[in-house]
PDB file of N, CA and C in Angstrom:
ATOM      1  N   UNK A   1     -48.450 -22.643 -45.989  1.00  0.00           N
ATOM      2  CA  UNK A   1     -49.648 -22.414 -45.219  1.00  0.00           C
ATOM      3  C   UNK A   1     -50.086 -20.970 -45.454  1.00  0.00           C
ATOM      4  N   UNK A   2     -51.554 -20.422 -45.910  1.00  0.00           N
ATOM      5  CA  UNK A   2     -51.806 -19.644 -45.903  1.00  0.00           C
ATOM      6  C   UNK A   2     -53.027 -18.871 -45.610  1.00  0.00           C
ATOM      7  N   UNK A   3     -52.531 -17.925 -44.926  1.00  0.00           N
ATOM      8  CA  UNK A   3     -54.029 -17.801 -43.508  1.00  0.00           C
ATOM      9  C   UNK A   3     -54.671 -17.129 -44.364  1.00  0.00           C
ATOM     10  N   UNK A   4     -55.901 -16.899 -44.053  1.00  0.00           N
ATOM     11  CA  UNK A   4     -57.153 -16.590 -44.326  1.00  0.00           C
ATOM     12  C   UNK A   4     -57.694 -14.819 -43.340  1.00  0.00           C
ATOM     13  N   UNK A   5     -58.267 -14.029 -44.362  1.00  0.00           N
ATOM     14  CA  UNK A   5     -58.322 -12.644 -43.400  1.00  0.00           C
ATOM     15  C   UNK A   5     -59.066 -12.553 -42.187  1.00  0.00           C
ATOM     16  N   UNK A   6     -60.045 -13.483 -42.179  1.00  0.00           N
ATOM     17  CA  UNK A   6     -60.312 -13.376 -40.601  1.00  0.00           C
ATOM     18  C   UNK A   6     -59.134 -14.139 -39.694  1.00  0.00           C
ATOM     19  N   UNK A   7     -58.632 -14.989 -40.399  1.00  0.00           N
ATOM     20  CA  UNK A   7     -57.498 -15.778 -39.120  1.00  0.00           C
ATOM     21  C   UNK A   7     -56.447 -14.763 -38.827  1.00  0.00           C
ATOM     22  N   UNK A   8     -56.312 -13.634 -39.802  1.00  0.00           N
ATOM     23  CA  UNK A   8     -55.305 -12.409 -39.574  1.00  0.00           C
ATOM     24  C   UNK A   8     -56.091 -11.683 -38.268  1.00  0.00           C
ATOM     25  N   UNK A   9     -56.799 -11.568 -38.577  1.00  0.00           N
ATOM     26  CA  UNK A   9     -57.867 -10.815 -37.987  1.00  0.00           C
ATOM     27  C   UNK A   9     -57.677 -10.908 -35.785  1.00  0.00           C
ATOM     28  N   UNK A  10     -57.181 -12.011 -36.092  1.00  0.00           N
ATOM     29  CA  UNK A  10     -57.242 -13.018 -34.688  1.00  0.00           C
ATOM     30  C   UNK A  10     -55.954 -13.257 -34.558  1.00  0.00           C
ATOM     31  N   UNK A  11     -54.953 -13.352 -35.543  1.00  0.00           N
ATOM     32  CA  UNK A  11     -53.429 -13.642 -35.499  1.00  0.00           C
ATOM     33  C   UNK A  11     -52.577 -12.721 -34.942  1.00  0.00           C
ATOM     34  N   UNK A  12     -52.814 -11.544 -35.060  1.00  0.00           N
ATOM     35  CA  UNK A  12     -52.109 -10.082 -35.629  1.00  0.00           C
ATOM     36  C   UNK A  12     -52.221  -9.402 -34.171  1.00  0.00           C
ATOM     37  N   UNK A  13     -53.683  -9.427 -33.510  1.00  0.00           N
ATOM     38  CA  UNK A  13     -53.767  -8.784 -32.280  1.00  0.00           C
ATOM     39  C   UNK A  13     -52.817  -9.859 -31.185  1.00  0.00           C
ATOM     40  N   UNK A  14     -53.171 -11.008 -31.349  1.00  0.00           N
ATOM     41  CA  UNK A  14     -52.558 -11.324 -30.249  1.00  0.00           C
ATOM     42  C   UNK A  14     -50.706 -11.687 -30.564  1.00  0.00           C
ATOM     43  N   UNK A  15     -50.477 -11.257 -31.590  1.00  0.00           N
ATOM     44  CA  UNK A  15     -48.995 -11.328 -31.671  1.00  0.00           C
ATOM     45  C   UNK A  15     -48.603 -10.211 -30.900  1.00  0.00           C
ATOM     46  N   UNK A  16     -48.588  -8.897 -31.356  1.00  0.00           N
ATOM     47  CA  UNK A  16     -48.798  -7.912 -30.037  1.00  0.00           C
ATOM     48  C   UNK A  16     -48.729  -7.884 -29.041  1.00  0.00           C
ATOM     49  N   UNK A  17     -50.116  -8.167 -28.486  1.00  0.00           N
ATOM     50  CA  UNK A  17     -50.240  -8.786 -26.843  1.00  0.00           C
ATOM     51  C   UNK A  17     -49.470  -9.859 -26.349  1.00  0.00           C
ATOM     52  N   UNK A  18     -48.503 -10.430 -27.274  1.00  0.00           N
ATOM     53  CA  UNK A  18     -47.601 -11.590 -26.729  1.00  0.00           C
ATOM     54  C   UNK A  18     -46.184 -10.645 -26.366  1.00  0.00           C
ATOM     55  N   UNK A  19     -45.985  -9.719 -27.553  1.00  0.00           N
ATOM     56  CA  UNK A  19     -44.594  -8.925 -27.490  1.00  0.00           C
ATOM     57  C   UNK A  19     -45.062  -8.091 -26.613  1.00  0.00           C
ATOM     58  N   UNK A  20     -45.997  -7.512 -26.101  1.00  0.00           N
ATOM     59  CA  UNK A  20     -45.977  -6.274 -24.876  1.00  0.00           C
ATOM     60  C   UNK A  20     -45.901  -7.406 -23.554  1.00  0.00           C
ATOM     61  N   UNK A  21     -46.401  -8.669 -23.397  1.00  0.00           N
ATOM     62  CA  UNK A  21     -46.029  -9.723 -22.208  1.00  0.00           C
ATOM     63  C   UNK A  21     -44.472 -10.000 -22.115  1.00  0.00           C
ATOM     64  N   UNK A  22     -44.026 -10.117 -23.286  1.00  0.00           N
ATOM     65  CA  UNK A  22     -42.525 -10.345 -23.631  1.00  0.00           C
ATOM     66  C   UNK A  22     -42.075  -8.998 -22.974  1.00  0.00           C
ATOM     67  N   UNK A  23     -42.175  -7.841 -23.242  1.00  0.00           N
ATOM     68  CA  UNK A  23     -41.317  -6.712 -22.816  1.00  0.00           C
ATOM     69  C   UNK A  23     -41.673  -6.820 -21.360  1.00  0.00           C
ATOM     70  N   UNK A  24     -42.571  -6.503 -20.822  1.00  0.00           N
ATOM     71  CA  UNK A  24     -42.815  -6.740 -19.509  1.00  0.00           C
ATOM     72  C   UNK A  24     -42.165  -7.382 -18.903  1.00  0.00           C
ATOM     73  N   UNK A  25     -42.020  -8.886 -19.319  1.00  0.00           N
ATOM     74  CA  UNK A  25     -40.845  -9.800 -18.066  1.00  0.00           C
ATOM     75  C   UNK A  25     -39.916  -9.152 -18.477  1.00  0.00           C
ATOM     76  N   UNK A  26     -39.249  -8.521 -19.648  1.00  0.00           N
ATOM     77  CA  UNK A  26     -38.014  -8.800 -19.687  1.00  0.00           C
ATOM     78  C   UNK A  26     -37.506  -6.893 -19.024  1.00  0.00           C
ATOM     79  N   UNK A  27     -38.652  -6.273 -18.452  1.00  0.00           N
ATOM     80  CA  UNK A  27     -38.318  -5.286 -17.981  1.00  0.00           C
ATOM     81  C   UNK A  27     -38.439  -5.623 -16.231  1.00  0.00           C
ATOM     82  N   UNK A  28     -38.966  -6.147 -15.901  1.00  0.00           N
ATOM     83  CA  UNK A  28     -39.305  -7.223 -14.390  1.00  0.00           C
ATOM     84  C   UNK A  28     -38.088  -7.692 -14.175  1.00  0.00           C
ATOM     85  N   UNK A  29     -37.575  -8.272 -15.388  1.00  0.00           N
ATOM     86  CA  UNK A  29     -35.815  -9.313 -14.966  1.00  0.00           C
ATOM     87  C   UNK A  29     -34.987  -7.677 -14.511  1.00  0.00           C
ATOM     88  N   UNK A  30     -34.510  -6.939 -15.963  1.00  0.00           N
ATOM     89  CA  UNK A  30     -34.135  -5.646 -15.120  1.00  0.00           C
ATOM     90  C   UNK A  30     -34.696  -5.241 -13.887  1.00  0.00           C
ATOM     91  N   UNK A  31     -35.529  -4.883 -13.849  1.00  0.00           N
ATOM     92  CA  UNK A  31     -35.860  -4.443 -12.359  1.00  0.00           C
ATOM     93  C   UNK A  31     -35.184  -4.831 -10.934  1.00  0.00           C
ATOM     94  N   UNK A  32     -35.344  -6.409 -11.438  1.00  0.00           N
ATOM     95  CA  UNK A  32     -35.539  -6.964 -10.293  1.00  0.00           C
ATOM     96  C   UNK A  32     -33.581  -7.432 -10.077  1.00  0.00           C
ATOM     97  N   UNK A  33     -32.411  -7.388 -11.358  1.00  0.00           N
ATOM     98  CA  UNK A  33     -31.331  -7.163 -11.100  1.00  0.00           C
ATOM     99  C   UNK A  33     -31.113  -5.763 -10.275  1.00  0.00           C
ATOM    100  N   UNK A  34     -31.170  -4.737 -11.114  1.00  0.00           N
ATOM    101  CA  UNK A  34     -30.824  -3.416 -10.531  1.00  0.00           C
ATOM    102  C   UNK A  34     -31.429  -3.180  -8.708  1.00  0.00           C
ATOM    103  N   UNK A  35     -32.705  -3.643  -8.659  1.00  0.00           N
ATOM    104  CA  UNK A  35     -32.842  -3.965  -7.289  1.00  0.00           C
ATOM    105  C   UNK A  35     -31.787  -4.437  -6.454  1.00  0.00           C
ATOM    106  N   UNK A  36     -31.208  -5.634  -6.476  1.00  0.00           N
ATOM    107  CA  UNK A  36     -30.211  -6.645  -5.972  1.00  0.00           C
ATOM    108  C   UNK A  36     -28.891  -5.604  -6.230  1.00  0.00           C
ATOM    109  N   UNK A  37     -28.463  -5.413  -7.696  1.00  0.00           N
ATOM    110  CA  UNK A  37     -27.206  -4.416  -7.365  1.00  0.00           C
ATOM    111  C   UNK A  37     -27.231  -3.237  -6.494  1.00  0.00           C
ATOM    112  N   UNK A  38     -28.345  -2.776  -6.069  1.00  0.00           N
ATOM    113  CA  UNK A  38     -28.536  -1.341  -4.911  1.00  0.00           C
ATOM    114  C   UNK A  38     -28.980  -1.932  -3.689  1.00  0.00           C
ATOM    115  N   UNK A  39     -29.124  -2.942  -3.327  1.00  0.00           N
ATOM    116  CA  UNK A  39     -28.531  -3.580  -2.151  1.00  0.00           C
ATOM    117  C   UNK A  39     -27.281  -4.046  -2.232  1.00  0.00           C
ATOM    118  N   UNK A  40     -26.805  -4.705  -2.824  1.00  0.00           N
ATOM    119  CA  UNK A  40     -25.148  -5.253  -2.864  1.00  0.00           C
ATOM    120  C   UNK A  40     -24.353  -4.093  -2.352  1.00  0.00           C
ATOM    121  N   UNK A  41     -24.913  -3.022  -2.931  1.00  0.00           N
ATOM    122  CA  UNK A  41     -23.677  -1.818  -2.867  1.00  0.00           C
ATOM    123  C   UNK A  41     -24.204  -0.984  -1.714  1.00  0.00           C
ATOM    124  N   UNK A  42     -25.537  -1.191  -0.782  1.00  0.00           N
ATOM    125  CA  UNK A  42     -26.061  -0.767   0.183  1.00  0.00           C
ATOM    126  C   UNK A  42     -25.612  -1.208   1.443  1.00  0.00           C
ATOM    127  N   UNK A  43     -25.505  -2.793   0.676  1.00  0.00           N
ATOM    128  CA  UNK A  43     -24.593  -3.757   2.466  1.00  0.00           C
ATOM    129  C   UNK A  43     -22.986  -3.498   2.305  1.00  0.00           C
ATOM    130  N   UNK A  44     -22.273  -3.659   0.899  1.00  0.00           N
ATOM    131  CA  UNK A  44     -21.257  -3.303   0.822  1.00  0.00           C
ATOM    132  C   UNK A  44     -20.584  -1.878   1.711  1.00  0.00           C
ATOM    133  N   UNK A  45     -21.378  -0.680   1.640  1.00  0.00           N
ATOM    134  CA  UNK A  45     -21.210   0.343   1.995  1.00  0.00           C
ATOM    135  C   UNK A  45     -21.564   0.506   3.405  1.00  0.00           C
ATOM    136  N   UNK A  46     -22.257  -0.481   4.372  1.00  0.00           N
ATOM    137  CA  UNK A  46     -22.314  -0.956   5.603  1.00  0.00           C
ATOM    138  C   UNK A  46     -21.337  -1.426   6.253  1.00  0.00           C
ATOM    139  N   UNK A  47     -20.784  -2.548   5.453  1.00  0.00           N
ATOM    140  CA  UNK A  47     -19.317  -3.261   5.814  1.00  0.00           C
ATOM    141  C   UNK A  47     -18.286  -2.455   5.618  1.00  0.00           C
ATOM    142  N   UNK A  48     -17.909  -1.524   5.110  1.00  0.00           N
ATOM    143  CA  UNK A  48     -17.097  -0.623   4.946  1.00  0.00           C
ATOM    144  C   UNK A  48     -17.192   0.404   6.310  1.00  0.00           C
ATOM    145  N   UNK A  49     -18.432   0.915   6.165  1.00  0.00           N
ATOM    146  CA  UNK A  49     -18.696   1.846   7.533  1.00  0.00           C
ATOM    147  C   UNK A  49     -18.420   0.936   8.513  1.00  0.00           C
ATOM    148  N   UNK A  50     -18.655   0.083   8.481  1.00  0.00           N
ATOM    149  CA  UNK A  50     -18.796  -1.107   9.850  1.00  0.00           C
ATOM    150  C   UNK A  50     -16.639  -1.334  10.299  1.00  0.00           C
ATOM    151  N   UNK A  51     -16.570  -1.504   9.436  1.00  0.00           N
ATOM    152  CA  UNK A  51     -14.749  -2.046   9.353  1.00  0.00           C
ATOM    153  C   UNK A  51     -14.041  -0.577   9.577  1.00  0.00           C
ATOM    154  N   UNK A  52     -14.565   0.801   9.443  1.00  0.00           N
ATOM    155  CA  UNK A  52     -13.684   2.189   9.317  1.00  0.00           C
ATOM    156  C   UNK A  52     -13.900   2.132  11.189  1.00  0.00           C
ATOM    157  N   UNK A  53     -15.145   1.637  11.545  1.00  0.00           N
ATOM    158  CA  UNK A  53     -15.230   1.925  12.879  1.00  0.00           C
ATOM    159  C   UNK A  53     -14.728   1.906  13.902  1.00  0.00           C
ATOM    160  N   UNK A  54     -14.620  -0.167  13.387  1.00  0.00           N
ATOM    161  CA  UNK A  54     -13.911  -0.910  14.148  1.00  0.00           C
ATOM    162  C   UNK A  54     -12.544  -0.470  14.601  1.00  0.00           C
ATOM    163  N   UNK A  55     -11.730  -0.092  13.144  1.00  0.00           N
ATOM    164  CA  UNK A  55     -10.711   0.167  13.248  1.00  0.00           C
ATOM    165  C   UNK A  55     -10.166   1.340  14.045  1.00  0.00           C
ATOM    166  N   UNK A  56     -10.947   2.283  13.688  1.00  0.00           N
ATOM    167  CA  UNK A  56     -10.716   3.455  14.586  1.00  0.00           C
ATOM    168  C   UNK A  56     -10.993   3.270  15.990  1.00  0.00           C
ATOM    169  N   UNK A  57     -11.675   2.255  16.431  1.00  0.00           N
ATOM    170  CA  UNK A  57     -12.343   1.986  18.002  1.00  0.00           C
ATOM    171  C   UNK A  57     -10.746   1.195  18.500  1.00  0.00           C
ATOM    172  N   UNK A  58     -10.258   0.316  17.744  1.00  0.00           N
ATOM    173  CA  UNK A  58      -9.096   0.112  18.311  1.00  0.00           C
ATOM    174  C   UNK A  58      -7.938   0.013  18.236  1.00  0.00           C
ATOM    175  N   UNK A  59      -7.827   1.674  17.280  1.00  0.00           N
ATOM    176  CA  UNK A  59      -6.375   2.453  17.439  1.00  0.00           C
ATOM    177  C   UNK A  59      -6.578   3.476  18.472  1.00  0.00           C
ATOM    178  N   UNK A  60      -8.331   4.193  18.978  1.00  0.00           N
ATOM    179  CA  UNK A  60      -8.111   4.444  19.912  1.00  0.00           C
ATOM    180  C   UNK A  60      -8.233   4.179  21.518  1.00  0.00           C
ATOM    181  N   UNK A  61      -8.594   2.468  21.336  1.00  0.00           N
ATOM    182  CA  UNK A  61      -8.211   1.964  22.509  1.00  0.00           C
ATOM    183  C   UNK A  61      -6.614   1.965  22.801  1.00  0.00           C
ATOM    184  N   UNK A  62      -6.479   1.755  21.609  1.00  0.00           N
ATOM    185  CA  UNK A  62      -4.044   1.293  21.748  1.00  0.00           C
ATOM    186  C   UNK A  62      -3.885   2.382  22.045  1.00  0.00           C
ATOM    187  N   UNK A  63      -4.428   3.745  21.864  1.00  0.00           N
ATOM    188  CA  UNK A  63      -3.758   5.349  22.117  1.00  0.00           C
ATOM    189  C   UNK A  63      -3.921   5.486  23.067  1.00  0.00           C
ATOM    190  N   UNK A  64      -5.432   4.882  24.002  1.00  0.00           N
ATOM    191  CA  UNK A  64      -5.685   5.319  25.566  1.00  0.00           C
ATOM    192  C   UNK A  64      -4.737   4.466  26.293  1.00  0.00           C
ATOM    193  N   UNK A  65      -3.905   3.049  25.925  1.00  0.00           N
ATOM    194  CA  UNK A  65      -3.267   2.470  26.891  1.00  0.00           C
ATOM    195  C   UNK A  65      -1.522   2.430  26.072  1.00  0.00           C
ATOM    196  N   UNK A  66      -0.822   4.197  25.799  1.00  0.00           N
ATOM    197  CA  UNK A  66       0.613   3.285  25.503  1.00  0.00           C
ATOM    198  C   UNK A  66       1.125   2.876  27.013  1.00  0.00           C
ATOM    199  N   UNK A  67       1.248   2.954  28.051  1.00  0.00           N
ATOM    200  CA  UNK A  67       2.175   2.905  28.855  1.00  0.00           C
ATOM    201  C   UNK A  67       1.499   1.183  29.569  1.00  0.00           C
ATOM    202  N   UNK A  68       0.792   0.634  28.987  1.00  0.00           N
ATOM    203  CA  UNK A  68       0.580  -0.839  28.780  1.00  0.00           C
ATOM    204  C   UNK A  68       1.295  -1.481  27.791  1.00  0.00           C
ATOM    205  N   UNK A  69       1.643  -0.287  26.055  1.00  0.00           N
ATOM    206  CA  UNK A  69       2.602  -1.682  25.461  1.00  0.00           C
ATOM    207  C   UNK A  69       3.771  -1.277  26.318  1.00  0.00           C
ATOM    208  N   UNK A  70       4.300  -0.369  26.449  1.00  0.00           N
ATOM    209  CA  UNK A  70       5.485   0.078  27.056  1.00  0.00           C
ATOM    210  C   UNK A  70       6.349  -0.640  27.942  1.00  0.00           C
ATOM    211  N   UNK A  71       4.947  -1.288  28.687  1.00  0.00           N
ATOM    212  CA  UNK A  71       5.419  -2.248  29.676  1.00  0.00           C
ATOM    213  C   UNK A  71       5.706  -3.742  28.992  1.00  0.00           C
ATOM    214  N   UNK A  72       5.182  -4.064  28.273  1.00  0.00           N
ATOM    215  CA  UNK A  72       5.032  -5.159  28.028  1.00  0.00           C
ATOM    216  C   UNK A  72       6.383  -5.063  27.034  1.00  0.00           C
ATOM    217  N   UNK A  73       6.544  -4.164  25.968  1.00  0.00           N
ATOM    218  CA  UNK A  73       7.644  -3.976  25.656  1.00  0.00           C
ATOM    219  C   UNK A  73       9.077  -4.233  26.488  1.00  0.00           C
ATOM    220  N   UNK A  74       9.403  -3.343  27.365  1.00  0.00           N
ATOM    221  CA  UNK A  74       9.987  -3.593  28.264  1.00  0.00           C
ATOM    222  C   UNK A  74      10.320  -5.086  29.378  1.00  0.00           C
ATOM    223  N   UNK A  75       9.124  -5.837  29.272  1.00  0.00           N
ATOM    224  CA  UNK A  75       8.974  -7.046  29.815  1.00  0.00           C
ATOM    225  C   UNK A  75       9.801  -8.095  28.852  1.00  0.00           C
ATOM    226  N   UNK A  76       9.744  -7.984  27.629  1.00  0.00           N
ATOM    227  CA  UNK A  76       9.985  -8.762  26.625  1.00  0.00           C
ATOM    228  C   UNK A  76      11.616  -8.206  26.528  1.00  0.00           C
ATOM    229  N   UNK A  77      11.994  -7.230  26.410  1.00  0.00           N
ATOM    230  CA  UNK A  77      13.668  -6.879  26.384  1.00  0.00           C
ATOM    231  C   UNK A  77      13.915  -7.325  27.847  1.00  0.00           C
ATOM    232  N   UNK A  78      13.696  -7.238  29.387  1.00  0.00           N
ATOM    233  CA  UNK A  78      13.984  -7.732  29.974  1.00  0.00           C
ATOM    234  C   UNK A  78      13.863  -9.427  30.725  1.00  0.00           C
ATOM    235  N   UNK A  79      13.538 -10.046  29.220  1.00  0.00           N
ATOM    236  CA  UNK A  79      13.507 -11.599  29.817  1.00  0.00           C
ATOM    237  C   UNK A  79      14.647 -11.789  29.292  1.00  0.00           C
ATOM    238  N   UNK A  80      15.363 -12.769  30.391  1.00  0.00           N
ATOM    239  CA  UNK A  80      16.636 -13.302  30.430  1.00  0.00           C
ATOM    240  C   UNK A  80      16.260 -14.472  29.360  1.00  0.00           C
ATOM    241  N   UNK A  81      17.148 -14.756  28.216  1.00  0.00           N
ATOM    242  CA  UNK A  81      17.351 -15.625  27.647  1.00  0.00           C
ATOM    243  C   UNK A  81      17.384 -17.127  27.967  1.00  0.00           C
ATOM    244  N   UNK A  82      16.799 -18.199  27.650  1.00  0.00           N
ATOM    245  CA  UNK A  82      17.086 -19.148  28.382  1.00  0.00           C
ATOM    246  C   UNK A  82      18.067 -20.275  28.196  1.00  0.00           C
ATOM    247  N   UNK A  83      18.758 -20.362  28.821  1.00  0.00           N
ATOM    248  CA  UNK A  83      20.806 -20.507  28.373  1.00  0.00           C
ATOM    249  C   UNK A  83      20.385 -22.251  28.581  1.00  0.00           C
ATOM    250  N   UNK A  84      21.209 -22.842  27.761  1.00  0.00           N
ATOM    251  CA  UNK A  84      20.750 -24.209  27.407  1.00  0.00           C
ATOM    252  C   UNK A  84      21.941 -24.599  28.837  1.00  0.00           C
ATOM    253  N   UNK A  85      21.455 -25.965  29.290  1.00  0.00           N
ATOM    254  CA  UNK A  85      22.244 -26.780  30.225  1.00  0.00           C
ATOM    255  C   UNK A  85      23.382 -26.866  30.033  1.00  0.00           C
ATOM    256  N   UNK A  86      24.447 -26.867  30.600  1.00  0.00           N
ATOM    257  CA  UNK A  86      25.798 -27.189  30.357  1.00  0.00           C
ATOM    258  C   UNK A  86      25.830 -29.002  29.788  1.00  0.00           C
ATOM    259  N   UNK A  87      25.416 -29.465  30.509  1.00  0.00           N
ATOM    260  CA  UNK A  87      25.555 -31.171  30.323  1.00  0.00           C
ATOM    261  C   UNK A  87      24.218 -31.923  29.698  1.00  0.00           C
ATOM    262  N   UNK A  88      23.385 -31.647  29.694  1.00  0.00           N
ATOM    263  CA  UNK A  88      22.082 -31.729  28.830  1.00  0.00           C
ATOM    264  C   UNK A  88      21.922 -31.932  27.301  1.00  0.00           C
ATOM    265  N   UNK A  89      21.592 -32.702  26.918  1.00  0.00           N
ATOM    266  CA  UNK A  89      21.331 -32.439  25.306  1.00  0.00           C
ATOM    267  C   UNK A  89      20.226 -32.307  25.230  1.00  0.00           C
ATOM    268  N   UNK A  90      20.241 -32.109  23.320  1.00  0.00           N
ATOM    269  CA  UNK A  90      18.915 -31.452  23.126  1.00  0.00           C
ATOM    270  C   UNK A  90      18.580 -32.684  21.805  1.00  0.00           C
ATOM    271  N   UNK A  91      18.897 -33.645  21.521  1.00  0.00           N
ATOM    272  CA  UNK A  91      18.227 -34.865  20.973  1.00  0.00           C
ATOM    273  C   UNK A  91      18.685 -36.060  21.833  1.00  0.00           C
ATOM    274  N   UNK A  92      17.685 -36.779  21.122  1.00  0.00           N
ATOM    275  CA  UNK A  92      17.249 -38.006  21.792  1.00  0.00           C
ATOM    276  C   UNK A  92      17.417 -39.425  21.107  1.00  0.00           C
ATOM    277  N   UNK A  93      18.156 -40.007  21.511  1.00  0.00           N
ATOM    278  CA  UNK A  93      18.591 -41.730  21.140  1.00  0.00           C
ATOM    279  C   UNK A  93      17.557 -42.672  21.300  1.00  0.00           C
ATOM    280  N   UNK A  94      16.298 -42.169  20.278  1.00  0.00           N
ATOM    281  CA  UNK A  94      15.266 -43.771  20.095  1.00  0.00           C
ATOM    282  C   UNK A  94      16.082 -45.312  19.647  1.00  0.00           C
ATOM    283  N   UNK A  95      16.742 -45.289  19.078  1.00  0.00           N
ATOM    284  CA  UNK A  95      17.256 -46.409  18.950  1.00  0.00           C
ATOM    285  C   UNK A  95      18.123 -47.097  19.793  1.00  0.00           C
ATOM    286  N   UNK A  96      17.033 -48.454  19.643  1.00  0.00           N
ATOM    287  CA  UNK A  96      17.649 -49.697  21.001  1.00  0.00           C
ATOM    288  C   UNK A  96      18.809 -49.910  21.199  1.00  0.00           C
TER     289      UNK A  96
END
């Protein structure tokens, strides 16, 4: 097939104008990733602040109450063990 100089004429410009449409989306697709990665790492860096907070909010709730584990500590070393029945068992005869 072989074009003719006016069909160049008409061929040539809009090949061009097809590759500057071509660069365009394919600078739009970038864009519009790098957008999305600087939020990812915007909420990421939220949840992080968000979780340093938390944490610190309740190591220093546990610091304002030791003499609450203390007790409870203490509650737990002073429960009496619970001593099995002398005459009691501890399985059971399903069969008739």
């Amino acid at each position: 097939m072989s074009l003719k100089g006016v069909e160049l004429q008409i061929a040539i410009p809009k090949t061009f104008d097809a590759g500057k449409q071509q660069d365009q989306a394919q600078q739009q697709v970038h864009a519009g990733q790098a957008f999305a990665n600087e939020s990812l790492n915007k909420q990421l860096q939220k949840n992080h602040t968000l979780l340093l907070a938390s944490e610190e909010l309740h190591n220093d709730l546990r610091h304002d109450h030791p003499q609450d584990e203390e007790k409870d500590r203490k509650e737990q070393e002073n429960e009496e063990p619970q001593s099995k029945h002398p005459y009691k068992g501890n399985l059971f005869d399903f069969s008739g």
